[in-house]
N, C-alpha and C. Protein backbone atom coordinates (compact mmCIF):
# COMPACT_ATOMS: atom_id res chain seq x y z
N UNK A 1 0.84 -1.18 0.00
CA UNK A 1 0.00 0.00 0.00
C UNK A 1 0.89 1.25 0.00
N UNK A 2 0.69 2.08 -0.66
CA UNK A 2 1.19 3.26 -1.09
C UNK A 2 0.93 4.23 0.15
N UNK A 3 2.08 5.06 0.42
CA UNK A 3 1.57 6.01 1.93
C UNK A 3 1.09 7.46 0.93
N UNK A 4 0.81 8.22 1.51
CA UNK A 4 0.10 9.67 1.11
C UNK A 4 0.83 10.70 1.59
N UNK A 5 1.96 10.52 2.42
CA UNK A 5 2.78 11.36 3.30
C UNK A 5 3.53 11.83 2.58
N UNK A 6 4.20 11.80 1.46
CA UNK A 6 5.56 12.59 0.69
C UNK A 6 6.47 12.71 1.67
N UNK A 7 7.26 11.40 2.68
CA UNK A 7 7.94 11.26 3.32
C UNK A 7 9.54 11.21 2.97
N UNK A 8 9.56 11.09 1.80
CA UNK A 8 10.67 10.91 0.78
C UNK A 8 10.76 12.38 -0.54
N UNK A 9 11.81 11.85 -0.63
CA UNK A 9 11.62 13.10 -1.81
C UNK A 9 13.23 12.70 -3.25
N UNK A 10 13.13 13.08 -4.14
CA UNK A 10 14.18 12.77 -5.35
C UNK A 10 13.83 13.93 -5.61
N UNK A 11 15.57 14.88 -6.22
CA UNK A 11 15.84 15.70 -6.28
C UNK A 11 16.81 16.08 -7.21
N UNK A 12 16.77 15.88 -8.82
CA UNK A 12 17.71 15.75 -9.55
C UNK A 12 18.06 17.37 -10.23
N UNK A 13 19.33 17.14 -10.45
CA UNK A 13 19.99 18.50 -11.00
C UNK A 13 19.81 18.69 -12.22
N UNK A 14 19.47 19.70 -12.70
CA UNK A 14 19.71 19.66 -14.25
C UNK A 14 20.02 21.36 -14.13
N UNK A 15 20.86 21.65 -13.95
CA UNK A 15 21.87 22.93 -13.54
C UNK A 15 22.40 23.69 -14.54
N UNK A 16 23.69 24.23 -13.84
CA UNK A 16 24.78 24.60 -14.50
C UNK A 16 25.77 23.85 -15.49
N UNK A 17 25.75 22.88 -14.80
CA UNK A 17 26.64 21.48 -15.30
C UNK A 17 25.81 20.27 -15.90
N UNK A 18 24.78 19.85 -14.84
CA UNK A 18 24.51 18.86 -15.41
C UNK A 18 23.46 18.68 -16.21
N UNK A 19 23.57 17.65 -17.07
CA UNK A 19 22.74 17.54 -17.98
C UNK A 19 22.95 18.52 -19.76
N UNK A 20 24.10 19.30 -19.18
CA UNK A 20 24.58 20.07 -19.97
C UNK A 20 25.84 19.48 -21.31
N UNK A 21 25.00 19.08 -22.38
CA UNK A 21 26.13 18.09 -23.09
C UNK A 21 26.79 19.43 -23.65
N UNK A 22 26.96 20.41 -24.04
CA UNK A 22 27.84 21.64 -24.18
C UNK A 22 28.48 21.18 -23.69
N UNK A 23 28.91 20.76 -22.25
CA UNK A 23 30.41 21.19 -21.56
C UNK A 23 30.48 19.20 -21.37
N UNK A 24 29.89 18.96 -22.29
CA UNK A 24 30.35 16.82 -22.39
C UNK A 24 29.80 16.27 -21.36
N UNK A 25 28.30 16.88 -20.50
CA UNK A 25 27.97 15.68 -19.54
C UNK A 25 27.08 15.74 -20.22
N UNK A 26 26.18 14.38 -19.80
CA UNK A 26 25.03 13.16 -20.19
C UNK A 26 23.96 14.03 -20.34
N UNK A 27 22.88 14.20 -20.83
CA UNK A 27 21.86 14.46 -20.73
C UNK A 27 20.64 14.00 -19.69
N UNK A 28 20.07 14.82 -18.51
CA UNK A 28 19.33 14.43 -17.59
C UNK A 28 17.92 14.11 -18.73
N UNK A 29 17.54 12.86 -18.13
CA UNK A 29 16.33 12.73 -18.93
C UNK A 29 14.88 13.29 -17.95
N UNK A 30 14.88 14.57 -18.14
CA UNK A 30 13.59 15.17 -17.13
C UNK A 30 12.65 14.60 -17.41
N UNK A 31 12.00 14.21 -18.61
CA UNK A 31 10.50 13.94 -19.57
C UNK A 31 10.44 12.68 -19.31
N UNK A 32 11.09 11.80 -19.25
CA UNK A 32 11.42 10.39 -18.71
C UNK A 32 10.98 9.87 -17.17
N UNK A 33 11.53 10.90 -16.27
CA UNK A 33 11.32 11.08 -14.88
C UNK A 33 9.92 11.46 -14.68
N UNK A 34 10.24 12.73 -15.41
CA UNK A 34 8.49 13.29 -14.96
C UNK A 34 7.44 11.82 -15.09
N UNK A 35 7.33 11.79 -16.58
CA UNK A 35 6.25 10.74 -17.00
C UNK A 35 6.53 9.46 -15.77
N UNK A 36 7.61 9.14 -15.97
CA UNK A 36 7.81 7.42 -14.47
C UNK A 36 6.49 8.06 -13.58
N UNK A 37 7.14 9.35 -12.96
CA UNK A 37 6.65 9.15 -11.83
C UNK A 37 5.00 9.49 -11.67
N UNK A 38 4.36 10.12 -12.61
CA UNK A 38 3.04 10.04 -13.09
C UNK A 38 2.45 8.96 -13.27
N UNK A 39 3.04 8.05 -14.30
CA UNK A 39 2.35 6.59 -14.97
C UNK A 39 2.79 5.96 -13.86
N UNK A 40 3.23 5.86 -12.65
CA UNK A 40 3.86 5.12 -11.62
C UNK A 40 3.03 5.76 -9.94
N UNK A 41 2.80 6.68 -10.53
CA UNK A 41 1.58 7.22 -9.13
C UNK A 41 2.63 7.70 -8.36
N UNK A 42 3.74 7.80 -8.54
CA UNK A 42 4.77 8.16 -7.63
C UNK A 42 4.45 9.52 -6.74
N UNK A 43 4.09 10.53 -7.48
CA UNK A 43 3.74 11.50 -7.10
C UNK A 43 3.13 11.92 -6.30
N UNK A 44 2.28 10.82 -5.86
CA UNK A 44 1.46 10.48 -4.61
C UNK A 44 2.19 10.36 -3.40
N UNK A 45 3.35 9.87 -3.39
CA UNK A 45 4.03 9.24 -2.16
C UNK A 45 5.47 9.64 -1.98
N UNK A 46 6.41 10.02 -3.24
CA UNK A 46 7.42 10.64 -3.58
C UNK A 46 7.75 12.21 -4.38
N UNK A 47 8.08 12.96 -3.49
CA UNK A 47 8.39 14.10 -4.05
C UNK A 47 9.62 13.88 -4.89
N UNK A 48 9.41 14.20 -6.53
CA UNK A 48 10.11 14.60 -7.50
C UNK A 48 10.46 16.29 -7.40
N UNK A 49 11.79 16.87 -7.54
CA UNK A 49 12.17 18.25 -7.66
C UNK A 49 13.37 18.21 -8.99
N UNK A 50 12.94 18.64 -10.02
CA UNK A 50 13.92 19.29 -10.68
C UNK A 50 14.60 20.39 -10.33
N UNK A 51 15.68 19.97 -10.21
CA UNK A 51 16.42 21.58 -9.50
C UNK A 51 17.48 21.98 -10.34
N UNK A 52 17.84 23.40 -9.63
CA UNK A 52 18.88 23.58 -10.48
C UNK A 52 20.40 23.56 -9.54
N UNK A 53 21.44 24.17 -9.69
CA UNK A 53 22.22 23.61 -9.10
C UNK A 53 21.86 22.51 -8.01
N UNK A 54 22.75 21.71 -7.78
CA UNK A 54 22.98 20.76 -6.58
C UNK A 54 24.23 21.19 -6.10
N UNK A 55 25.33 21.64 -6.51
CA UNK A 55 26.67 21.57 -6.24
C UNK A 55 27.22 20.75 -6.27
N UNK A 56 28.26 20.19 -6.07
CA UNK A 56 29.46 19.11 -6.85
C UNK A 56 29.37 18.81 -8.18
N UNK A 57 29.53 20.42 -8.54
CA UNK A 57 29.40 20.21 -10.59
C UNK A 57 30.52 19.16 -10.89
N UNK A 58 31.47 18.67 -10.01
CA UNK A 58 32.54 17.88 -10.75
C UNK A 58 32.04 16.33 -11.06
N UNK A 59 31.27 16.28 -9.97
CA UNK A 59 30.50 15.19 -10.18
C UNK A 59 29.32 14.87 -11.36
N UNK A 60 28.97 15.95 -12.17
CA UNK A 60 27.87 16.40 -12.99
C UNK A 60 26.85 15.35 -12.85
N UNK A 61 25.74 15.61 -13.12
CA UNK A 61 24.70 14.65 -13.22
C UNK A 61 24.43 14.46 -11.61
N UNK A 62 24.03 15.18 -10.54
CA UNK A 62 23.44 14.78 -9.11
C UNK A 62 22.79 14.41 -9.09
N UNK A 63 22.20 13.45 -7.97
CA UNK A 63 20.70 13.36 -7.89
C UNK A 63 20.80 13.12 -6.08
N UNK A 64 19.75 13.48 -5.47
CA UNK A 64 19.69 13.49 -3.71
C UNK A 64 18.71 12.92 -4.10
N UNK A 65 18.85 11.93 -3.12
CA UNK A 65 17.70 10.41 -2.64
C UNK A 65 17.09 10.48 -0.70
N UNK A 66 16.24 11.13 -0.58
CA UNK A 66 15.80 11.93 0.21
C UNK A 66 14.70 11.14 1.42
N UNK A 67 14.87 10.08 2.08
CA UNK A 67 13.99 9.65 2.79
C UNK A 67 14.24 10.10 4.49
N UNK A 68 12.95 9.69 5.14
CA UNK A 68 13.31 9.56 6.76
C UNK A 68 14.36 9.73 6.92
N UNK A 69 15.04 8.80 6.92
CA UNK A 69 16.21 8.05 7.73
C UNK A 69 17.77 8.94 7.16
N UNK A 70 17.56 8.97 6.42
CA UNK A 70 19.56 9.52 5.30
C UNK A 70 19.06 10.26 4.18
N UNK A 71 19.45 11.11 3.55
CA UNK A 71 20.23 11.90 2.35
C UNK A 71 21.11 10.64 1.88
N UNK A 72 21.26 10.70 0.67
CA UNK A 72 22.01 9.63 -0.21
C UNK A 72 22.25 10.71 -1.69
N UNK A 73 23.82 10.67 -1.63
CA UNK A 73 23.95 11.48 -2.72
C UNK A 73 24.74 10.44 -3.55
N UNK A 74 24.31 10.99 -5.17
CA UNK A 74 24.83 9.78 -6.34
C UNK A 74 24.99 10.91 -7.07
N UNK A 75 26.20 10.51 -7.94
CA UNK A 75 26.69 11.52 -9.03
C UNK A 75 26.82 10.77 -10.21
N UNK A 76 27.48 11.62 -11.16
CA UNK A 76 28.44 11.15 -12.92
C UNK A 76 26.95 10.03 -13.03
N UNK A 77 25.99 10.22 -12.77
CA UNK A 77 24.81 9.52 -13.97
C UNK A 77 24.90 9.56 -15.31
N UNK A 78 24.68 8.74 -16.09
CA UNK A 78 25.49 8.87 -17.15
C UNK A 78 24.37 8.21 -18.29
N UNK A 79 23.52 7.12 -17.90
CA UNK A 79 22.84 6.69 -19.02
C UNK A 79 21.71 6.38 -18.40
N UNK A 80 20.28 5.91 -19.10
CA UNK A 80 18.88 6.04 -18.91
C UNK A 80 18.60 4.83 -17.65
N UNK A 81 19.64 4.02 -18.00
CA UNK A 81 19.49 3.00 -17.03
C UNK A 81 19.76 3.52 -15.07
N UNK A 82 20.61 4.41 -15.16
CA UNK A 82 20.78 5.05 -13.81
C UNK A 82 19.72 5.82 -13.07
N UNK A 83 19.34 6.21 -14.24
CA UNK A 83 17.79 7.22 -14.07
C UNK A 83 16.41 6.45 -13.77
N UNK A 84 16.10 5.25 -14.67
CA UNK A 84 15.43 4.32 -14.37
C UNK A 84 15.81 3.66 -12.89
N UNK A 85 16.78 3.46 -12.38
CA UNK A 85 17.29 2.68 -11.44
C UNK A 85 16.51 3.78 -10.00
N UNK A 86 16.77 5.20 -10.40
CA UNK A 86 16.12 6.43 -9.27
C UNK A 86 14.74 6.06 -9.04
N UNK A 87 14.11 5.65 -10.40
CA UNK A 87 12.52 5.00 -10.32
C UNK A 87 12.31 4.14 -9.35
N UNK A 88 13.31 2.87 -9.86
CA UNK A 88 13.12 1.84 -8.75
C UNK A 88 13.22 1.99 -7.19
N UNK A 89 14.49 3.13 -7.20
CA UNK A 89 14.65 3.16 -5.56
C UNK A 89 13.16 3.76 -4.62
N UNK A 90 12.61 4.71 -5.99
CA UNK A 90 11.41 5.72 -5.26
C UNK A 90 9.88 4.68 -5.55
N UNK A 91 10.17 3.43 -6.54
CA UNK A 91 8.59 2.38 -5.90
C UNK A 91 9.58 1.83 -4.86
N UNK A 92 10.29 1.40 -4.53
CA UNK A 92 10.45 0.76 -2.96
C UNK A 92 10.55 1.34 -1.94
N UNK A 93 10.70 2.48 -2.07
CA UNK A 93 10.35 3.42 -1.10
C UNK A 93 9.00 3.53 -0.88
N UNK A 94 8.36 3.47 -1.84
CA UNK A 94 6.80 4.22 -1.73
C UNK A 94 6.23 2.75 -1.44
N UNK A 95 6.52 1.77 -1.42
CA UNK A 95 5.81 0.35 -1.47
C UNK A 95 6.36 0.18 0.17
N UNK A 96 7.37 -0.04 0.61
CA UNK A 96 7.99 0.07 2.15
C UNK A 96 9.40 0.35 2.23
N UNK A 97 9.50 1.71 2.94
CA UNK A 97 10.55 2.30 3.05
C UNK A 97 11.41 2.08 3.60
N UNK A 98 11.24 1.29 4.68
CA UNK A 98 12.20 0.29 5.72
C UNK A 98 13.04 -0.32 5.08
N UNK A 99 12.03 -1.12 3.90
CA UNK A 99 12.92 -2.51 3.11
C UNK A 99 13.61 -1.91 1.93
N UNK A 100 13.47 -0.64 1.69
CA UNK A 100 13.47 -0.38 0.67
C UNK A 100 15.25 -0.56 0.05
N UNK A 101 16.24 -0.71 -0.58
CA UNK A 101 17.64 -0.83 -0.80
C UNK A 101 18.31 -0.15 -2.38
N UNK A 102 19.01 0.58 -2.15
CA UNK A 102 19.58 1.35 -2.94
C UNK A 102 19.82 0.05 -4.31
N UNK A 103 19.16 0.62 -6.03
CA UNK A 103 19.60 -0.32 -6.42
C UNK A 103 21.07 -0.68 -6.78
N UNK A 104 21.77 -2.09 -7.14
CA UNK A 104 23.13 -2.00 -7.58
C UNK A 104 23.80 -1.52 -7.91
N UNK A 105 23.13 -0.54 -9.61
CA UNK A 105 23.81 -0.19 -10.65
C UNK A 105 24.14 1.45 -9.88
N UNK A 106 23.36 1.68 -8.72
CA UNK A 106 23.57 3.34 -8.07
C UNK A 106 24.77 2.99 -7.35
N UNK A 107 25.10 2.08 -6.72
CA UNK A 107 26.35 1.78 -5.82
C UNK A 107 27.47 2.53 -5.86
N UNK A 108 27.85 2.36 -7.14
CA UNK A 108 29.07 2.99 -7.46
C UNK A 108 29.32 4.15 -7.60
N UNK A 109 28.18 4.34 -7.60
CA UNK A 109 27.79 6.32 -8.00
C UNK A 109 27.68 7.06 -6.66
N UNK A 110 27.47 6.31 -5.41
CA UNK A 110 27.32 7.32 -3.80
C UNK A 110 28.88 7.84 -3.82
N UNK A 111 28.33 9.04 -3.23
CA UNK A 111 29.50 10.01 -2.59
C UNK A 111 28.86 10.58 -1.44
N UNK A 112 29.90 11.12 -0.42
CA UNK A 112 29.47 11.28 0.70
C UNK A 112 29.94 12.92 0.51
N UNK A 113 28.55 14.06 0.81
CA UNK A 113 28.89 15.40 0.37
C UNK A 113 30.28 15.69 1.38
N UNK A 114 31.05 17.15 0.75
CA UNK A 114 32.20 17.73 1.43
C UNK A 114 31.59 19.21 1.64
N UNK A 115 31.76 19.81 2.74
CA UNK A 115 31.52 21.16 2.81
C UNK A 115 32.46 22.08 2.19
N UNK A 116 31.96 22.60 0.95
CA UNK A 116 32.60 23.33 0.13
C UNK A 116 32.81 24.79 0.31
């Protein structure tokens, strides 16, 4: 069962840097996201934010994974599959947030922020 609380929240950059293939990073797929989280009811239970800066442009491509419990920051996203993978983390969140587990392919992508 789906909660109603917007206890969670996803928060992707599409900035200065990212998403910006001008300066050679990936393209954020916003229209992709948006629609998931519509055709997925997400919206109901997970706050989506397009934002603009995140900071750690070196990292390009941010995204903050925003529940209860931790902030989870993932960078250098790079292809549709990483973006899809943000989907998955936000139905297991929205399905039970307890159980919910960062997927694989994000693993490699956490960084732990630095006060800049």
């Amino acid at each position: 069962m789906k909660k109603e609380n917007n206890s969670a929240s996803v928060y992707v950059c599409d900035g200065c840097c990212c998403g910006r293939v001008e300066k050679g990073h990936n393209e954020v797929p916003v229209d992709f996201l948006k629609s998931a989280w519509k055709k997925k009811e997400l919206d109901k239970s997970i706050n989506l934010t397009i934002s603009n800066c995140l900071g750690y442009c070196s990292l390009h491509n941010v995204t903050l994974l925003k529940d209860n419990e931790k902030k989870t920051w993932i960078g250098k996203l790079s292809s549709k599959e990483h973006y899809k993978a943000v989907v998955d983390w936000a139905e297991n969140v929205a399905l039970d947030e307890a159980k919910a587990e960062m997927p694989n392919v994000l693993v490699p992508h956490l960084f732990l922020p630095t006060k800049v």
